[in-house]
Protein backbone atom coordinates (compact mmCIF):
# COMPACT_ATOMS: atom_id res chain seq x y z
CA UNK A 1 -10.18 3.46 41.83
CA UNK A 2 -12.82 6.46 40.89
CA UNK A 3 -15.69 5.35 38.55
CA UNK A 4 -13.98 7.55 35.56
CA UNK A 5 -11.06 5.74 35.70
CA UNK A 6 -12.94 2.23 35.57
CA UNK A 7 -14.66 4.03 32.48
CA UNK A 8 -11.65 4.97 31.08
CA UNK A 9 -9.91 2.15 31.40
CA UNK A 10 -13.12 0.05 30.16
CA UNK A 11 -13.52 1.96 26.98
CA UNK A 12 -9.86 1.55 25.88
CA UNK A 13 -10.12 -2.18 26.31
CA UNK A 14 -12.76 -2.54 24.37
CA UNK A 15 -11.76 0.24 21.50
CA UNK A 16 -8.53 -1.38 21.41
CA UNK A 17 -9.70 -4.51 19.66
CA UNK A 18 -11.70 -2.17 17.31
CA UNK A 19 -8.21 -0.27 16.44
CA UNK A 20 -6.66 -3.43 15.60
CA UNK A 21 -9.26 -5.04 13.42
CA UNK A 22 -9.98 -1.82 11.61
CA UNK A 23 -6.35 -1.24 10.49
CA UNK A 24 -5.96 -5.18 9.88
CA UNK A 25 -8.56 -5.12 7.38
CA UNK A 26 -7.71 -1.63 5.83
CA UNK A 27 -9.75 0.97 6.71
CA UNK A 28 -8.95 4.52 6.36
CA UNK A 29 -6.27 6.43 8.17
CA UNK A 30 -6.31 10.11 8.92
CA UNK A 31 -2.56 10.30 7.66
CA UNK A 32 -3.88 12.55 4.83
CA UNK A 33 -6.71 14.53 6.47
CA UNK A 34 -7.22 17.83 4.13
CA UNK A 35 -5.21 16.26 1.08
CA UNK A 36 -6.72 16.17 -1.91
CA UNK A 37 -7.72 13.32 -3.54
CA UNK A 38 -4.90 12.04 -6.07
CA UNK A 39 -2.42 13.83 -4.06
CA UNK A 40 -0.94 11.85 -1.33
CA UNK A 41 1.08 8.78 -1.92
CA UNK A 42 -0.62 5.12 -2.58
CA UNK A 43 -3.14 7.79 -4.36
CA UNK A 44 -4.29 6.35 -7.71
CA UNK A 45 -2.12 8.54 -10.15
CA UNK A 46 0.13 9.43 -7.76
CA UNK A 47 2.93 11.14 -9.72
CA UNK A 48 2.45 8.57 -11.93
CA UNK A 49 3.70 11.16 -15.43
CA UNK A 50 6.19 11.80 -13.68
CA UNK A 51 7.41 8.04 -13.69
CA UNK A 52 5.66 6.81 -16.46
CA UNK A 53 8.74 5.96 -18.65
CA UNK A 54 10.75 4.05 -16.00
CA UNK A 55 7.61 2.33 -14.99
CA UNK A 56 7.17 0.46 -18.10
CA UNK A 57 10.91 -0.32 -18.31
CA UNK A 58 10.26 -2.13 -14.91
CA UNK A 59 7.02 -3.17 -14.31
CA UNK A 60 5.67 -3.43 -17.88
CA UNK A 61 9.21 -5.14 -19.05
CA UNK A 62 8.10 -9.04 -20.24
CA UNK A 63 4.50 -8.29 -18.94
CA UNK A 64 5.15 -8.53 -15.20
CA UNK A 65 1.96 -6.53 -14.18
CA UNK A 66 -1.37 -5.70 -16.61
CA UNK A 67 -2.06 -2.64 -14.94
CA UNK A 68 -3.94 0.27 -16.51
CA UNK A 69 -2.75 4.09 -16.60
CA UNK A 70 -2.34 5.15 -13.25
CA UNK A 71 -2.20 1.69 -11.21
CA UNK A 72 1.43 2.44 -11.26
CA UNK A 73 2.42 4.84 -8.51
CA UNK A 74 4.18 6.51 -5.82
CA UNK A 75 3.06 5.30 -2.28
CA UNK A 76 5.05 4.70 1.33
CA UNK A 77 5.99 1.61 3.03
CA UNK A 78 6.84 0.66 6.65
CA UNK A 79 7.81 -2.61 7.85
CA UNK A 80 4.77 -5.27 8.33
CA UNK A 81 2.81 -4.91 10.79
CA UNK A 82 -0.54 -6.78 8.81
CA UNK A 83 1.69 -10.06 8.43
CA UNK A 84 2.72 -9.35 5.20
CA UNK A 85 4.77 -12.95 3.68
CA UNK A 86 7.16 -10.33 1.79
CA UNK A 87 7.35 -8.27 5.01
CA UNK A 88 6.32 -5.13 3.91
CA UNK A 89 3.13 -3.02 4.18
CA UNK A 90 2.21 -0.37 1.55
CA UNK A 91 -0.23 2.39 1.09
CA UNK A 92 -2.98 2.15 -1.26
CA UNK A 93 -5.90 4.61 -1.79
CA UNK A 94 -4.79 5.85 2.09
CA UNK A 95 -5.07 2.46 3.68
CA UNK A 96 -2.17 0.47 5.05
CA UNK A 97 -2.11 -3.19 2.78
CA UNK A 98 0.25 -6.33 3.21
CA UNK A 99 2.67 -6.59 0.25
CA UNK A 100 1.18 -10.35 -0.94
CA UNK A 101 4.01 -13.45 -1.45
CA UNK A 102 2.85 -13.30 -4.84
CA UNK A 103 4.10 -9.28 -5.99
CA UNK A 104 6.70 -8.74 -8.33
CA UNK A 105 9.39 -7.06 -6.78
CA UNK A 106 12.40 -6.78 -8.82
CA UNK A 107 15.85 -8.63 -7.30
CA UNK A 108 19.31 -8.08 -7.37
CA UNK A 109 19.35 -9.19 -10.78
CA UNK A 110 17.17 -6.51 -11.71
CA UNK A 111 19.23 -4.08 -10.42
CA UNK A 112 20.41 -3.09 -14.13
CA UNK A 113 16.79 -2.18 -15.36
CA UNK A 114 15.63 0.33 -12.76
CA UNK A 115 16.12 3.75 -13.76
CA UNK A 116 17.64 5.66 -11.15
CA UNK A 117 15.26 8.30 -10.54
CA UNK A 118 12.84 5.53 -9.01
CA UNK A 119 15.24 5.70 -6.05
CA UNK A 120 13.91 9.31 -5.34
CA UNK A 121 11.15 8.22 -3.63
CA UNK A 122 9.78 5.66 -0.79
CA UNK A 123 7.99 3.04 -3.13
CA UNK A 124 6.12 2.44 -5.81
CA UNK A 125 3.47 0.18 -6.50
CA UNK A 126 1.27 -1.66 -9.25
CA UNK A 127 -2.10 -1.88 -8.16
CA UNK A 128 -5.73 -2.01 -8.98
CA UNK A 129 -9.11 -2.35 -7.34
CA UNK A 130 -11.01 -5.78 -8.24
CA UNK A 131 -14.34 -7.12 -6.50
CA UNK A 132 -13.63 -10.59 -4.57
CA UNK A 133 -17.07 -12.29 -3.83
CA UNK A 134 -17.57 -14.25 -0.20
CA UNK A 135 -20.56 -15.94 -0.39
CA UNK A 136 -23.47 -13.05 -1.01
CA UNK A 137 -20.77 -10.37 -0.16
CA UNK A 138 -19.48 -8.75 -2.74
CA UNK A 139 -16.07 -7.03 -0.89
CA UNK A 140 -13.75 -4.18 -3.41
CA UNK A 141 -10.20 -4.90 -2.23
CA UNK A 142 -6.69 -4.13 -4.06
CA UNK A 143 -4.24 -6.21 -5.94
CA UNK A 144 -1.28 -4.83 -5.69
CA UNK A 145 0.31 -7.00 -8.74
CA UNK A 146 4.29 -4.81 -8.21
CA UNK A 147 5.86 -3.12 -6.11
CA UNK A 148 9.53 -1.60 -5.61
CA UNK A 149 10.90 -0.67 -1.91
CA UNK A 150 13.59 1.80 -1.76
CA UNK A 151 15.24 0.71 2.18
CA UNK A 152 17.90 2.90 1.45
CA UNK A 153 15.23 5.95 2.15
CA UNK A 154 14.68 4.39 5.58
């Protein structure tokens, strides 16, 4: 085996791990490279006039998520691959997040309260930015307190 294929193979090894951990834990994808901010979905804001009136029938109905003006929004979803428990992953601020067990998502019971035009698109989410503290570390991360998957788009 030539010494640049030893290399080669060496570096993907050990930038493999580094690929894993790094989208694991969030960090920035170049999905969106060139977009401007507030215009790509999981952006805070994200079309979130546009669905301002059916978001409050279903997220802000019987005070399901306390999320401020533009938490609500637009964003894309793929099937887990963070372990998510509700087995979805979501974008938020242009970083792949695991749907928590503890989201809102509304059921077949809810069915009657979703305004149809919420169908147009992926997903939407509730979700704002909070500081957790670990030890001396203060870390941001995201709550994502709602969130609505549209399958049949898939």
């Amino acid at each position: 085996m030539s010494r640049i294929s030893r290399r080669g193979i060496l570096a993907t090894a050990l930038c493999a791990p580094a690929l894993i951990l790094t989208t694991r834990f969030g960090v920035s994808e170049p999905m969106f490279a060139g977009v401007p901010e507030g215009l790509a979905p999981g952006d805070f804001g994200y079309k979130h006039e546009m669905y301002h009136e059916s978001y409050q029938k279903v997220f802000g109905a019987l005070g399901r998520c306390s999320c401020g003006t533009g938490d609500c929004r637009v964003t894309n979803w793929r099937e887990t691959q963070l372990g998510s428990e509700k087995g979805f992953d979501v974008i938020v601020k242009r970083q792949w997040w695991p749907l928590p067990g503890n989201v809102w998502m509304p059921g077949a019971n809810d069915s009657h309260v979703i305004p149809v035009e919420l169908y147009n698109e992926w997903a939407h989410i509730c979700a704002y930015e909070t500081t957790v503290f670990n030890q001396s570390l203060g870390l941001k991360t995201q709550v994502i307190a709602c969130a609505m998957i549209n399958k049949k788009q898939a």
